[in-house]
PDB file of N, CA and C in Angstrom:
ATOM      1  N   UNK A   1     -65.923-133.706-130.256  1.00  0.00           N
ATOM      2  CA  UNK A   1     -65.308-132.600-130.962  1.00  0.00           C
ATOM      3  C   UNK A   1     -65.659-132.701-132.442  1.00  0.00           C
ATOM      4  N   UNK A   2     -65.971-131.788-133.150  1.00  0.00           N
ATOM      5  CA  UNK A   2     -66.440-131.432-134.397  1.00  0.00           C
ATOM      6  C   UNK A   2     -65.620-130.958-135.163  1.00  0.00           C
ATOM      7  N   UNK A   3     -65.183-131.141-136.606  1.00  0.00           N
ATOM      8  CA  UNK A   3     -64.026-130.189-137.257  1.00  0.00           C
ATOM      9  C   UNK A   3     -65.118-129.900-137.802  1.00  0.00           C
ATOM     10  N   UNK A   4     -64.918-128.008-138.352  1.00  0.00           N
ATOM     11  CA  UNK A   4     -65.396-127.574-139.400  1.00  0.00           C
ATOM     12  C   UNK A   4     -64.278-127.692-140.469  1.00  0.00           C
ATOM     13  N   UNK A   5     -64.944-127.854-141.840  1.00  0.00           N
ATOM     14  CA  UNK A   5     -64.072-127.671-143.069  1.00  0.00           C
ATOM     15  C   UNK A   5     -64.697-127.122-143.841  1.00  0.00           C
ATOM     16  N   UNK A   6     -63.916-125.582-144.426  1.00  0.00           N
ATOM     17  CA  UNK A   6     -64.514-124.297-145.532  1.00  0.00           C
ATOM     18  C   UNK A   6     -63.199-124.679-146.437  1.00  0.00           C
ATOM     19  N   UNK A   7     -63.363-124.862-147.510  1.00  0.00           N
ATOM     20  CA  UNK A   7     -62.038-124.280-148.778  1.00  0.00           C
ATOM     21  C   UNK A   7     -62.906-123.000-149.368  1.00  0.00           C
ATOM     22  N   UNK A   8     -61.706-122.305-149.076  1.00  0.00           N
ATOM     23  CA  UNK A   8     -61.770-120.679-149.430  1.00  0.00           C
ATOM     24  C   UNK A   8     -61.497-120.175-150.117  1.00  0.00           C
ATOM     25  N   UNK A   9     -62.046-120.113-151.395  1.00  0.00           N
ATOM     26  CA  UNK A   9     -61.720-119.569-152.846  1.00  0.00           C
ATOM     27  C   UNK A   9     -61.823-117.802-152.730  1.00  0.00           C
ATOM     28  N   UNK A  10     -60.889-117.360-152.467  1.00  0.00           N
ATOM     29  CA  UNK A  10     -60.504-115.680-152.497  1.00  0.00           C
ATOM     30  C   UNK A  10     -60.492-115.494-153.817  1.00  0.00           C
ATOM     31  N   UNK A  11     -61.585-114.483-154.504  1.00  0.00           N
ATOM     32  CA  UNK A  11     -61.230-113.457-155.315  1.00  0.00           C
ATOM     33  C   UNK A  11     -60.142-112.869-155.828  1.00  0.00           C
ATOM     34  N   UNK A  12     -59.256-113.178-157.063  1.00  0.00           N
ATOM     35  CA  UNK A  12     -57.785-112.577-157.384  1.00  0.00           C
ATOM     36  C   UNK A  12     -57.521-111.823-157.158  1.00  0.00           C
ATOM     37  N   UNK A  13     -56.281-111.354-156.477  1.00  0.00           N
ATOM     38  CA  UNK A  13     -55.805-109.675-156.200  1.00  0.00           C
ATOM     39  C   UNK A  13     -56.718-109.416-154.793  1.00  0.00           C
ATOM     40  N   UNK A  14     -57.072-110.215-153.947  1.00  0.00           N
ATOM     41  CA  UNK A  14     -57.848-109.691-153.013  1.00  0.00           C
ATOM     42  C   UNK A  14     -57.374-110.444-151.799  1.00  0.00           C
ATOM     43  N   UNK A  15     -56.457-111.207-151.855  1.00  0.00           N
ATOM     44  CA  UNK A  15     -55.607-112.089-150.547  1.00  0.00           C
ATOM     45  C   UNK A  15     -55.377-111.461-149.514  1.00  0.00           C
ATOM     46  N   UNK A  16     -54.920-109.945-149.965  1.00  0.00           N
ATOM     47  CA  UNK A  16     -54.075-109.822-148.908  1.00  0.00           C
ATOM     48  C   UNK A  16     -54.855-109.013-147.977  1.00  0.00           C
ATOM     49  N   UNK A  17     -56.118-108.338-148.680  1.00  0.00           N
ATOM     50  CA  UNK A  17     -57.213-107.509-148.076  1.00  0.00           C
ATOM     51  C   UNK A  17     -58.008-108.405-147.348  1.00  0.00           C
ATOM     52  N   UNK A  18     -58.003-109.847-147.756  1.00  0.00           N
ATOM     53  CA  UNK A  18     -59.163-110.730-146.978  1.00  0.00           C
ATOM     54  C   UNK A  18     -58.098-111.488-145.760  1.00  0.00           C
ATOM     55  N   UNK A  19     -57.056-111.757-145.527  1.00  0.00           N
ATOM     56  CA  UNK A  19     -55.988-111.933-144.467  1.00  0.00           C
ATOM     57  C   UNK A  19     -56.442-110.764-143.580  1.00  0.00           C
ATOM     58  N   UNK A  20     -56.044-109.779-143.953  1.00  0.00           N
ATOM     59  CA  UNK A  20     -56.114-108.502-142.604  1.00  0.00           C
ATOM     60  C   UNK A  20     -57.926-108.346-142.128  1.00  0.00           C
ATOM     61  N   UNK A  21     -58.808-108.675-142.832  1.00  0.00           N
ATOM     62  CA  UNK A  21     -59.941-108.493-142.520  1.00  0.00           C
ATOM     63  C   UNK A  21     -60.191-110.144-141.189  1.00  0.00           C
ATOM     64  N   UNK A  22     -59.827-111.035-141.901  1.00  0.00           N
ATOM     65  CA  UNK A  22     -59.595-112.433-141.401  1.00  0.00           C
ATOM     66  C   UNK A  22     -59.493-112.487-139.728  1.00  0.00           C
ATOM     67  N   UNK A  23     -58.268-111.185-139.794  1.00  0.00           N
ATOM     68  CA  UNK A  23     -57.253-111.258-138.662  1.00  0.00           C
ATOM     69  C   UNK A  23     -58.211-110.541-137.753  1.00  0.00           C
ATOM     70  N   UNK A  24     -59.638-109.705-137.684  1.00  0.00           N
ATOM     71  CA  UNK A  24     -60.429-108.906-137.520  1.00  0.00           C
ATOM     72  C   UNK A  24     -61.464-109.989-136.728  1.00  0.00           C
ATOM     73  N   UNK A  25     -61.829-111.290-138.044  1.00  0.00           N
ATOM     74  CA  UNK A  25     -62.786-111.859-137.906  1.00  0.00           C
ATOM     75  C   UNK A  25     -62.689-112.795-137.124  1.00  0.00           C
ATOM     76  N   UNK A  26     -61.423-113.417-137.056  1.00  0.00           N
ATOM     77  CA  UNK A  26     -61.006-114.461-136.169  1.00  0.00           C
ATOM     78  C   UNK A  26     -61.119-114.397-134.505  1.00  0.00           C
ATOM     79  N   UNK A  27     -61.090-112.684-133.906  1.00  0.00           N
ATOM     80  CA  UNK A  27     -61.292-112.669-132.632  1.00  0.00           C
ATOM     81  C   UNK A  27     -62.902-112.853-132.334  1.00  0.00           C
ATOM     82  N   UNK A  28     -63.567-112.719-133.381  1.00  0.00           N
ATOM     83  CA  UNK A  28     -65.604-112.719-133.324  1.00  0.00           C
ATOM     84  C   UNK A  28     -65.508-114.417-133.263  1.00  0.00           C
ATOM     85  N   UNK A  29     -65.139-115.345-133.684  1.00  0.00           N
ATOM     86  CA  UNK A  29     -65.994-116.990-134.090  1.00  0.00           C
ATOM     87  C   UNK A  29     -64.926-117.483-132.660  1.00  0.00           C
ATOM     88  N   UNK A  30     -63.423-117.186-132.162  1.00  0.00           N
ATOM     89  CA  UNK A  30     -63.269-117.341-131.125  1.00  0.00           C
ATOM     90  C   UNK A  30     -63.714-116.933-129.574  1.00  0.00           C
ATOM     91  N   UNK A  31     -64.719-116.096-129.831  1.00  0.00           N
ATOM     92  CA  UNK A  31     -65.465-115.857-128.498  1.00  0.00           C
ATOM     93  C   UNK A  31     -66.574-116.346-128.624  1.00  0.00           C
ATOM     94  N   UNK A  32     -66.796-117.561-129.361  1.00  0.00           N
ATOM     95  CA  UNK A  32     -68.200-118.104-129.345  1.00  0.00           C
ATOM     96  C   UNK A  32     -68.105-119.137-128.753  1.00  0.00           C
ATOM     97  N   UNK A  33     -68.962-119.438-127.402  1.00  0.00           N
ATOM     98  CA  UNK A  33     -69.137-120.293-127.385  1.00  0.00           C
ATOM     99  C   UNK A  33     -69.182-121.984-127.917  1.00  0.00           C
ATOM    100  N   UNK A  34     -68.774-123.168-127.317  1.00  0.00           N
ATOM    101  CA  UNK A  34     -68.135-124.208-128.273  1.00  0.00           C
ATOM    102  C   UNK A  34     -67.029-124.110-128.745  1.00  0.00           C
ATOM    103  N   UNK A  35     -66.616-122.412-129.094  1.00  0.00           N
ATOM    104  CA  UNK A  35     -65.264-123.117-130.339  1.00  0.00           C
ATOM    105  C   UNK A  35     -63.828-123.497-129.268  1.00  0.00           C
ATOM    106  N   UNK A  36     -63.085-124.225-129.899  1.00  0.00           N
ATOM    107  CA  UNK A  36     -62.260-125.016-129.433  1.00  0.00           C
ATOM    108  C   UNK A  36     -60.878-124.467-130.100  1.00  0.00           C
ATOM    109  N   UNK A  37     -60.663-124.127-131.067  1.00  0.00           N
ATOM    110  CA  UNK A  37     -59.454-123.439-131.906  1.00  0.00           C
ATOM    111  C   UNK A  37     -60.025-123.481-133.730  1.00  0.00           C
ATOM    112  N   UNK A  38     -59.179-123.186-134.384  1.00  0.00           N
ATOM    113  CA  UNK A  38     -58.680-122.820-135.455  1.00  0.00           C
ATOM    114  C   UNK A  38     -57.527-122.680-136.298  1.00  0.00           C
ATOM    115  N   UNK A  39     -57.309-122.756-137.684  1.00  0.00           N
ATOM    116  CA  UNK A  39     -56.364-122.845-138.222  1.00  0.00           C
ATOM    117  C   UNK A  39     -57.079-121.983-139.763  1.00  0.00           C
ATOM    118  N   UNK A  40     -56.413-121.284-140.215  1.00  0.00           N
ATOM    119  CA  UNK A  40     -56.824-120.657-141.642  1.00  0.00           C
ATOM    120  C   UNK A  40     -54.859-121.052-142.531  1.00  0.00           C
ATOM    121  N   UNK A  41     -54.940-121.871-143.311  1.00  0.00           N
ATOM    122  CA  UNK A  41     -54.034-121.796-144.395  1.00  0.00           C
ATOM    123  C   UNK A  41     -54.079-122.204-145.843  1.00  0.00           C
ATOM    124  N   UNK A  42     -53.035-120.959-146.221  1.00  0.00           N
ATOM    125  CA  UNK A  42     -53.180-120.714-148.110  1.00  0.00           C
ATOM    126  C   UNK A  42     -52.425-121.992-148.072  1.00  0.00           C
ATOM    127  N   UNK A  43     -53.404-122.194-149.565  1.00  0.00           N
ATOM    128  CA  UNK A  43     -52.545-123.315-150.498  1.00  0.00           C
ATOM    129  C   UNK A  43     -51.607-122.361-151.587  1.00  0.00           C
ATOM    130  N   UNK A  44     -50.418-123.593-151.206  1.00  0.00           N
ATOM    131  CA  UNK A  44     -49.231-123.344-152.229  1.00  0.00           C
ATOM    132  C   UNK A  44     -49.114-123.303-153.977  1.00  0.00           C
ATOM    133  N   UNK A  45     -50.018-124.300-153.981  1.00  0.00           N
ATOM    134  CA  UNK A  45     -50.483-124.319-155.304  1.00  0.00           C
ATOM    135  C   UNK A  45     -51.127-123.265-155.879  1.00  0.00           C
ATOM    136  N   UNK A  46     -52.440-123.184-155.402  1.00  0.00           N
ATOM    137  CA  UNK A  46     -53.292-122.142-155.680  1.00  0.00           C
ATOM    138  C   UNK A  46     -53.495-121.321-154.800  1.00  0.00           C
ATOM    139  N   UNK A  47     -52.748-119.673-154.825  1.00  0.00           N
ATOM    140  CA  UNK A  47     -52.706-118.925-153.510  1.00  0.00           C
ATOM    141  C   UNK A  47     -53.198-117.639-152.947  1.00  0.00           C
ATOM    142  N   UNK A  48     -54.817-118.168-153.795  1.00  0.00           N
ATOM    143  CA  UNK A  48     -55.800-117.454-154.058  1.00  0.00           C
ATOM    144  C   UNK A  48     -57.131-118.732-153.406  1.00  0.00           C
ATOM    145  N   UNK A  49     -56.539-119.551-153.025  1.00  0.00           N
ATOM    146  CA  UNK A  49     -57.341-121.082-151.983  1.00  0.00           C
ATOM    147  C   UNK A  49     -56.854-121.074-150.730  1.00  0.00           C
ATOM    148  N   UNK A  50     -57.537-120.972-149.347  1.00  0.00           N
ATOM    149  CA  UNK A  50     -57.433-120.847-148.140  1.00  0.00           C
ATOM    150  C   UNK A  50     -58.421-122.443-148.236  1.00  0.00           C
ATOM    151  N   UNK A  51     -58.076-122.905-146.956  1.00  0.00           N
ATOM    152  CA  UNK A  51     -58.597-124.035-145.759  1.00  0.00           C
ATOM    153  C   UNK A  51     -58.533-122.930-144.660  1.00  0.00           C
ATOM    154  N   UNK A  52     -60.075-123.190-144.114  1.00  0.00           N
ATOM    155  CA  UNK A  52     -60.294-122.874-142.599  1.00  0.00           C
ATOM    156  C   UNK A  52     -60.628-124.094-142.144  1.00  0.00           C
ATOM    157  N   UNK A  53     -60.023-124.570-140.903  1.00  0.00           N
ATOM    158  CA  UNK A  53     -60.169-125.480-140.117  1.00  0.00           C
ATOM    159  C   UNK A  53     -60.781-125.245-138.233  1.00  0.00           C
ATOM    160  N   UNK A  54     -61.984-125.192-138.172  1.00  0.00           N
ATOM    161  CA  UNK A  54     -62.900-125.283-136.956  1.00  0.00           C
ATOM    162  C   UNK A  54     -63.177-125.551-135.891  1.00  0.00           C
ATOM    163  N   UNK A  55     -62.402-125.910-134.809  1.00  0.00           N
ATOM    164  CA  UNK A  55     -62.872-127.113-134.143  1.00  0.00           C
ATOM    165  C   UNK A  55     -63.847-126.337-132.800  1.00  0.00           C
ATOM    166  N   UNK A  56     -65.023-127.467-132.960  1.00  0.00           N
ATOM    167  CA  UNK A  56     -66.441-126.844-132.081  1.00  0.00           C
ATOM    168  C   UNK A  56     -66.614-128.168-130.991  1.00  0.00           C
ATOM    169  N   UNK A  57     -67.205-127.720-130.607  1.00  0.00           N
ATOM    170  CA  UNK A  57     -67.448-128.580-129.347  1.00  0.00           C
ATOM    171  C   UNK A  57     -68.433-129.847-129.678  1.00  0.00           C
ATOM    172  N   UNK A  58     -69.602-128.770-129.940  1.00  0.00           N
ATOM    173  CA  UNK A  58     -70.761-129.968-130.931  1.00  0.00           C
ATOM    174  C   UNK A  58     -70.861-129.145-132.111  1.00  0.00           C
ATOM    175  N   UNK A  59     -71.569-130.159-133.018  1.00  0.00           N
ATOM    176  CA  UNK A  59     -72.055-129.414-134.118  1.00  0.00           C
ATOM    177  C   UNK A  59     -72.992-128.056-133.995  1.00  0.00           C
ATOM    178  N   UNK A  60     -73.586-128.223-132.849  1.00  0.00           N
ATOM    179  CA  UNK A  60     -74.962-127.329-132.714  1.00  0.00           C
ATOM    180  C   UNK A  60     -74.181-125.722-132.665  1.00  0.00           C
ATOM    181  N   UNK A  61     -73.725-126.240-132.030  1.00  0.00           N
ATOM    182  CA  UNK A  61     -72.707-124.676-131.453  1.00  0.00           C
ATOM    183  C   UNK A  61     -72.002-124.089-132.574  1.00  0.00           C
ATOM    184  N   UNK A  62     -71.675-124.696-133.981  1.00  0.00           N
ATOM    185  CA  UNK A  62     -71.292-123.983-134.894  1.00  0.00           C
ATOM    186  C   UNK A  62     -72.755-123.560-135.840  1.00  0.00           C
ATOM    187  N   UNK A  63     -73.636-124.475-136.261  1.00  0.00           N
ATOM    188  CA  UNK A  63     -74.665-124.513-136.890  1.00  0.00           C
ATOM    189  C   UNK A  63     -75.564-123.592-136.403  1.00  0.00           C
ATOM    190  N   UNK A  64     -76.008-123.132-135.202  1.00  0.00           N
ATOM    191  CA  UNK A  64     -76.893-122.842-134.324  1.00  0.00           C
ATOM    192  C   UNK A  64     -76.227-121.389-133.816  1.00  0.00           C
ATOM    193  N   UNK A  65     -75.547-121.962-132.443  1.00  0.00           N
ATOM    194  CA  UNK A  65     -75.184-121.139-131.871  1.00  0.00           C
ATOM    195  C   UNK A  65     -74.167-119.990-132.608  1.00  0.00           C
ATOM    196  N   UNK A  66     -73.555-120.168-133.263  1.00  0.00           N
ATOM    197  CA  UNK A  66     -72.375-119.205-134.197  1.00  0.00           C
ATOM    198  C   UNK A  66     -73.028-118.784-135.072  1.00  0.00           C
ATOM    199  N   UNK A  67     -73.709-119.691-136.303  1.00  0.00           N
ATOM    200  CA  UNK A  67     -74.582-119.429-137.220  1.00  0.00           C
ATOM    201  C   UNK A  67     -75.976-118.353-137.612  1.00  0.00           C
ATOM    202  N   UNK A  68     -76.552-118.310-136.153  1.00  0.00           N
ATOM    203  CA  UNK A  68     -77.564-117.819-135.737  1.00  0.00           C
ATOM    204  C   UNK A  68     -77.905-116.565-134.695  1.00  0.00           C
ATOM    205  N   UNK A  69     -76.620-116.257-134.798  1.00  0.00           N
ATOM    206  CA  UNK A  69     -76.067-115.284-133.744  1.00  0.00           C
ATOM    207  C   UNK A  69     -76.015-113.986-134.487  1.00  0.00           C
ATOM    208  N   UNK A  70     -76.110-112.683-133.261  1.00  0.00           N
ATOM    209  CA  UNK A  70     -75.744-111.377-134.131  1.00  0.00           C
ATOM    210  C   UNK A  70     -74.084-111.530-134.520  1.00  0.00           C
ATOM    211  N   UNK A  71     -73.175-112.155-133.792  1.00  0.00           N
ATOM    212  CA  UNK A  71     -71.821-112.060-134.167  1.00  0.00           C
ATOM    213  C   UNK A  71     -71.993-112.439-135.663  1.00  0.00           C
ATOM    214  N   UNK A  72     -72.469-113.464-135.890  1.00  0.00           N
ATOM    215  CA  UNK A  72     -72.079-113.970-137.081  1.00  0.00           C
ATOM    216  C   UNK A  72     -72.772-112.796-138.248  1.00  0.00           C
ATOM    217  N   UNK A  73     -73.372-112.175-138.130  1.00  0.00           N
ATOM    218  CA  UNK A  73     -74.059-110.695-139.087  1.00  0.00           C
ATOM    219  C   UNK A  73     -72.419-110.281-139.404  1.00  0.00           C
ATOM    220  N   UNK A  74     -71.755-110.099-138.001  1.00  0.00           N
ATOM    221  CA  UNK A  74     -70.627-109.411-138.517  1.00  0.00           C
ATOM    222  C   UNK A  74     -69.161-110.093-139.078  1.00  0.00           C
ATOM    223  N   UNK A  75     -69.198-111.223-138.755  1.00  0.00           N
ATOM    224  CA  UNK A  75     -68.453-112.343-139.464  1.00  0.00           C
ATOM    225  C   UNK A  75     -68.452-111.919-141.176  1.00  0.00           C
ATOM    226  N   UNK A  76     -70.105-112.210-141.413  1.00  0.00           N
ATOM    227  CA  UNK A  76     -70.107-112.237-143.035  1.00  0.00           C
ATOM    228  C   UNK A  76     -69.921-110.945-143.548  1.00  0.00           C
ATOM    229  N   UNK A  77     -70.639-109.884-142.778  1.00  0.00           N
ATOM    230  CA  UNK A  77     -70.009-108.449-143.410  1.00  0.00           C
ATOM    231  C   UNK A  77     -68.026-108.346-143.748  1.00  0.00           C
ATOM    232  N   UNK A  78     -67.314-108.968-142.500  1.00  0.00           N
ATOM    233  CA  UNK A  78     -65.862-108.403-142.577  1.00  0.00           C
ATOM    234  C   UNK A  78     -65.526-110.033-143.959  1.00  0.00           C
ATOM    235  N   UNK A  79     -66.093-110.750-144.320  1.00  0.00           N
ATOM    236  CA  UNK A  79     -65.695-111.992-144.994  1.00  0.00           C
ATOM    237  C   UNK A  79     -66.384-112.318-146.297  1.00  0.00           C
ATOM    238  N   UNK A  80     -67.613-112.356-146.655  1.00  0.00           N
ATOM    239  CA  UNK A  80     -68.046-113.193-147.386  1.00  0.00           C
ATOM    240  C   UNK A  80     -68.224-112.382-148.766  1.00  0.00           C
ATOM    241  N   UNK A  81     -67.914-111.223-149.229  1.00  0.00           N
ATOM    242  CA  UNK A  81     -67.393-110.866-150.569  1.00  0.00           C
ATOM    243  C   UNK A  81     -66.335-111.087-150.844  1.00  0.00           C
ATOM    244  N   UNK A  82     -65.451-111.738-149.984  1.00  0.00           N
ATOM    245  CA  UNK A  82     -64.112-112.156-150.940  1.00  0.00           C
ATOM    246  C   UNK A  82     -64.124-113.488-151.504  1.00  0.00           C
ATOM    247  N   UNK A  83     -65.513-113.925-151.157  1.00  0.00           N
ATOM    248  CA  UNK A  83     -65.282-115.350-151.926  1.00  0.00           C
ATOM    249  C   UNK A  83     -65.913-115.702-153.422  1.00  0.00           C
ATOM    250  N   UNK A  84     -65.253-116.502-154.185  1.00  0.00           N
ATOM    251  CA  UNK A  84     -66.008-116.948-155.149  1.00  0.00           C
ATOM    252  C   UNK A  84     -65.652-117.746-155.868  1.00  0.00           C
ATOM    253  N   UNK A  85     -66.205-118.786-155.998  1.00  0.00           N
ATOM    254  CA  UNK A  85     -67.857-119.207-155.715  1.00  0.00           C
ATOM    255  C   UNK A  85     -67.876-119.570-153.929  1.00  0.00           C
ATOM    256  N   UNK A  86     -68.923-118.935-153.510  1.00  0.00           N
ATOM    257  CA  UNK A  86     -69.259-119.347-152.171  1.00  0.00           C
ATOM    258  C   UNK A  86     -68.580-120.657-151.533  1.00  0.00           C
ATOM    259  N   UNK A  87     -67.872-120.695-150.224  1.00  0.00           N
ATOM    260  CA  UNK A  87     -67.337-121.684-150.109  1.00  0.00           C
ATOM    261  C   UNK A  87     -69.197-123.200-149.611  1.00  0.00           C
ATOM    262  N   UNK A  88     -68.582-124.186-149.924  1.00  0.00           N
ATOM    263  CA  UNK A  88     -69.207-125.469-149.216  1.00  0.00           C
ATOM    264  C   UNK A  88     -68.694-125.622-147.772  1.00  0.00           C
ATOM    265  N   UNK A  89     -69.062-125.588-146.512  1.00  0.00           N
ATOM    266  CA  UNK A  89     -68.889-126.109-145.589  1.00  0.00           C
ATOM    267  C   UNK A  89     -69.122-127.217-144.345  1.00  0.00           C
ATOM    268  N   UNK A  90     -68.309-128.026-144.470  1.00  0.00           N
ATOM    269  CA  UNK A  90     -68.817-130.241-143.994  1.00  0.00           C
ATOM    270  C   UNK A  90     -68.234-129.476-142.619  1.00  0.00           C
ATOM    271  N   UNK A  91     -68.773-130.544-142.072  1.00  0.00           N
ATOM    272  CA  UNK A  91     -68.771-131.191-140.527  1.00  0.00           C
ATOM    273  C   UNK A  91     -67.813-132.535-140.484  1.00  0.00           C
ATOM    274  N   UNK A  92     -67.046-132.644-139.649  1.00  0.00           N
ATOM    275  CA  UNK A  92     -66.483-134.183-139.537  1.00  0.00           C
ATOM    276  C   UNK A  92     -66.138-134.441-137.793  1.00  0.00           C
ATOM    277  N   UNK A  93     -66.101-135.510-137.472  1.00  0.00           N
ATOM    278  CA  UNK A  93     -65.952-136.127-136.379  1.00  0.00           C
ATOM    279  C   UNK A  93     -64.583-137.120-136.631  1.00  0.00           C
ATOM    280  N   UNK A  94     -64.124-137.065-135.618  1.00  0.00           N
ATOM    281  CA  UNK A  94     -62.832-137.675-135.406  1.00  0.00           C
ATOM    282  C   UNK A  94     -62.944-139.255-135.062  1.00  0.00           C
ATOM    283  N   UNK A  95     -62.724-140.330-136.155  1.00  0.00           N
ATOM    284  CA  UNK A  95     -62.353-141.583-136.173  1.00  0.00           C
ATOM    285  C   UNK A  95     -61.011-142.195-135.340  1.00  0.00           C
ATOM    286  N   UNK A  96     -60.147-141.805-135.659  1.00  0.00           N
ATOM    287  CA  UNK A  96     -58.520-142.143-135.219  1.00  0.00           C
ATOM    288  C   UNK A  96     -57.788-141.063-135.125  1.00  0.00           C
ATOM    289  N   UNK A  97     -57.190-140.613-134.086  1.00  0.00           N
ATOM    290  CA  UNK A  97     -56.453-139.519-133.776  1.00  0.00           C
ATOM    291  C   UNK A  97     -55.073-140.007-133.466  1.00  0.00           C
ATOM    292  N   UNK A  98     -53.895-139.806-133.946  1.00  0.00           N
ATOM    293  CA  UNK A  98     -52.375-140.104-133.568  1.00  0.00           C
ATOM    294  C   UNK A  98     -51.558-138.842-133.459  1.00  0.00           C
ATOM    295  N   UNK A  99     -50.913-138.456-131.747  1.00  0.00           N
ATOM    296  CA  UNK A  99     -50.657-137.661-131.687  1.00  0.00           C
ATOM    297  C   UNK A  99     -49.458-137.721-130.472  1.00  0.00           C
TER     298      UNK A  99
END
């Protein structure tokens, strides 16, 4: 299992337009193949900063298969002007799990 990790710097005054678009985008990266679930939450601090949290099966299937896909054309159309500066997005693998 793979976590994706995006910190999501939203554009001021634009939260609440990129939530309802979100809520749009979230049914497209869950019918992809690999994915496993998700989590999108604002920080308290700064509440204009989202965490999306990923989880893929393998890496390939987010990199590749999601990445490289017509879905994902429409991912970035309903998403990727609300950000700025472009988010960074890591890969991590699970060391110790307590649950």
């Amino acid at each position: 299992m793979i976590l994706e990790v995006a910190i999501l710097q939203v554009k001021p005054g634009e939260t609440q337009a990129f939530e309802i678009a979100f809520a749009s985008a979230q049914k497209i990266i869950s019918s992809m193949k690999g994915y496993a679930g998700h989590e999108l939450q604002r920080c308290i601090e700064k509440p204009s900063q989202y965490i999306l949290l990923v989880r893929w099966e393998t890496l390939e299937d987010h990199t590749i298969g999601f990445r490289q896909s017509p879905e994902y054309q429409s991912w970035k159309q309903l998403l990727h002007h609300f950000y700025d500066p472009f988010p960074t997005v890591e890969h991590y693998e699970s060391i110790y799990r307590n649950n």
